[in-house]
Protein backbone atom coordinates (compact mmCIF):
# COMPACT_ATOMS: atom_id res chain seq x y z
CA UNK A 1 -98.35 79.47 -1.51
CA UNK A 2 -99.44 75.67 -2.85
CA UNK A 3 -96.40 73.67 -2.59
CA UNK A 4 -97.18 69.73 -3.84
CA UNK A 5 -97.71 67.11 -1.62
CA UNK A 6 -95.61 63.88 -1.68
CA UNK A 7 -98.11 61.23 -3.04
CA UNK A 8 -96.21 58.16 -2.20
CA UNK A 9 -94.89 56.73 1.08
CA UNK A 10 -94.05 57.93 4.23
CA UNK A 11 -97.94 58.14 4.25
CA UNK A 12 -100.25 55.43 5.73
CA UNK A 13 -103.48 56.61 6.36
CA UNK A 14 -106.24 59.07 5.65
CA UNK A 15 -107.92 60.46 8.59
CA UNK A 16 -111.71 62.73 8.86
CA UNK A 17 -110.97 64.67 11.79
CA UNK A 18 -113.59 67.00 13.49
CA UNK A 19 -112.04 70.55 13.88
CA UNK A 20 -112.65 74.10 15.13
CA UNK A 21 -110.99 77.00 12.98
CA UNK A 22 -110.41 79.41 15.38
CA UNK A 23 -108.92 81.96 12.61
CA UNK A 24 -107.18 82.14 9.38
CA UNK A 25 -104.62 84.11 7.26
CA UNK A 26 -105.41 86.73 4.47
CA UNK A 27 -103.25 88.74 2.32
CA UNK A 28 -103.37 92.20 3.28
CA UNK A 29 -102.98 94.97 0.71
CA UNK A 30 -98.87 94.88 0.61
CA UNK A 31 -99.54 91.09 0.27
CA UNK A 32 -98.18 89.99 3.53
CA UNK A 33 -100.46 87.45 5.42
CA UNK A 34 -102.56 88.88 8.49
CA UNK A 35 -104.11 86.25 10.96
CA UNK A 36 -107.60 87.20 11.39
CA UNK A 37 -108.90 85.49 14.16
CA UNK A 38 -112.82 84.69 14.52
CA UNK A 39 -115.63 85.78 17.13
CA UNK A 40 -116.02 81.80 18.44
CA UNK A 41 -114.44 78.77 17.00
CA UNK A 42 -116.21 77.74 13.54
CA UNK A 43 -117.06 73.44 13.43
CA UNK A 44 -115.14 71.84 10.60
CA UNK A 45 -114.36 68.93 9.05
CA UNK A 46 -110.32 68.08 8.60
CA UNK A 47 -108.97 65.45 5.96
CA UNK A 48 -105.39 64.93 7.25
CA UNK A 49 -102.45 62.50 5.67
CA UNK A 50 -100.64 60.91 8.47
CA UNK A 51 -97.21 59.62 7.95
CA UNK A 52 -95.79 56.45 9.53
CA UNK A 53 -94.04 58.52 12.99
CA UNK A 54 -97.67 60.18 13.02
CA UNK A 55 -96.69 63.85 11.49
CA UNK A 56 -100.17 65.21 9.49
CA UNK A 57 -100.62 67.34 6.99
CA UNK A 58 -104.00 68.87 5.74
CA UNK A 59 -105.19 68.35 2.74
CA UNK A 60 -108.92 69.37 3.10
CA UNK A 61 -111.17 71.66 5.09
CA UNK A 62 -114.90 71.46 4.87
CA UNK A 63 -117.02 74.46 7.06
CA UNK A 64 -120.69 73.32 5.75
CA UNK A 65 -120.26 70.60 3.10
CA UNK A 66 -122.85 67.60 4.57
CA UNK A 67 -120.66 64.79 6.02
CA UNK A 68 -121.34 61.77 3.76
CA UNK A 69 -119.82 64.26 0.90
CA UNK A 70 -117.25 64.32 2.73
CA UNK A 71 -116.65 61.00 3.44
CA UNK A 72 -117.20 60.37 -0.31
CA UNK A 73 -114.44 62.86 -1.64
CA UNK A 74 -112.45 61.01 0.71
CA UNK A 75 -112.60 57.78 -0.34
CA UNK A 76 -111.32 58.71 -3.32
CA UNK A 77 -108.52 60.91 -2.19
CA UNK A 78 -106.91 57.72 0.03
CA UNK A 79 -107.18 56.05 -2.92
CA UNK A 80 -105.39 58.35 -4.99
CA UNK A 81 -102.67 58.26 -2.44
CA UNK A 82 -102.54 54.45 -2.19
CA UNK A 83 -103.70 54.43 1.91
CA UNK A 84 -106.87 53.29 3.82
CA UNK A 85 -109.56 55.78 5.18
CA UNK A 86 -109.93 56.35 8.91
CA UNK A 87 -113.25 58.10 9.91
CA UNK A 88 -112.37 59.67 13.51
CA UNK A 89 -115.07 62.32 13.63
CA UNK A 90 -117.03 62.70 16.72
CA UNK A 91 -120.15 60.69 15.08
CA UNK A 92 -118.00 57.92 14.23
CA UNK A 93 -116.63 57.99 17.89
CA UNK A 94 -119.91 58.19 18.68
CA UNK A 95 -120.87 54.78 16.74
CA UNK A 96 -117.94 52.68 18.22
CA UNK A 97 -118.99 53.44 21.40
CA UNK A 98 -122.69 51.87 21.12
């Protein structure tokens, strides 16, 4: 099920994304994945790599880990891949505004 991600180009940026989860997959008990979906979307934080013709790919979802923890694991994940960090959660939209 993990399959490695490229670390090097075609990425060039890390983004913190504000999410909802509106379900997620299980393995059932013949090990084939069932989508369970939930009651009413659940908040959540995203940490996506976005490549230079702007395909993503998730690399991190937080449910109810405090923001600036977030932001701090993320700092050092874009530097571990080599790209700059883009905060584009709603507070930070929120801050650019003012």
């Amino acid at each position: 099920m993990n399959e490695e991600i490229e670390t090097v180009a075609p990425w060039v940026r890390l983004e913190i994304v504000s999410a909802t989860i509106g379900g997620y997959f299980r393995e059932d008990s013949k090990n084939d994945l069932m989508l369970v979906t939930t009651i009413s979307d659940m908040p959540c934080i995203v940490l996506e790599l976005v490549s230079a013709n702007d395909n993503r790919t998730a690399v991190g979802i937080a449910l109810s880990t405090p923001l600036a923890e977030i932001r701090e694991s993320a700092i050092g994940l874009a530097e571990s891949f080599g790209v700059p960090l883009a905060d584009c959660t709603l507070p930070a939209a929120r801050r650019a505004q003012i």
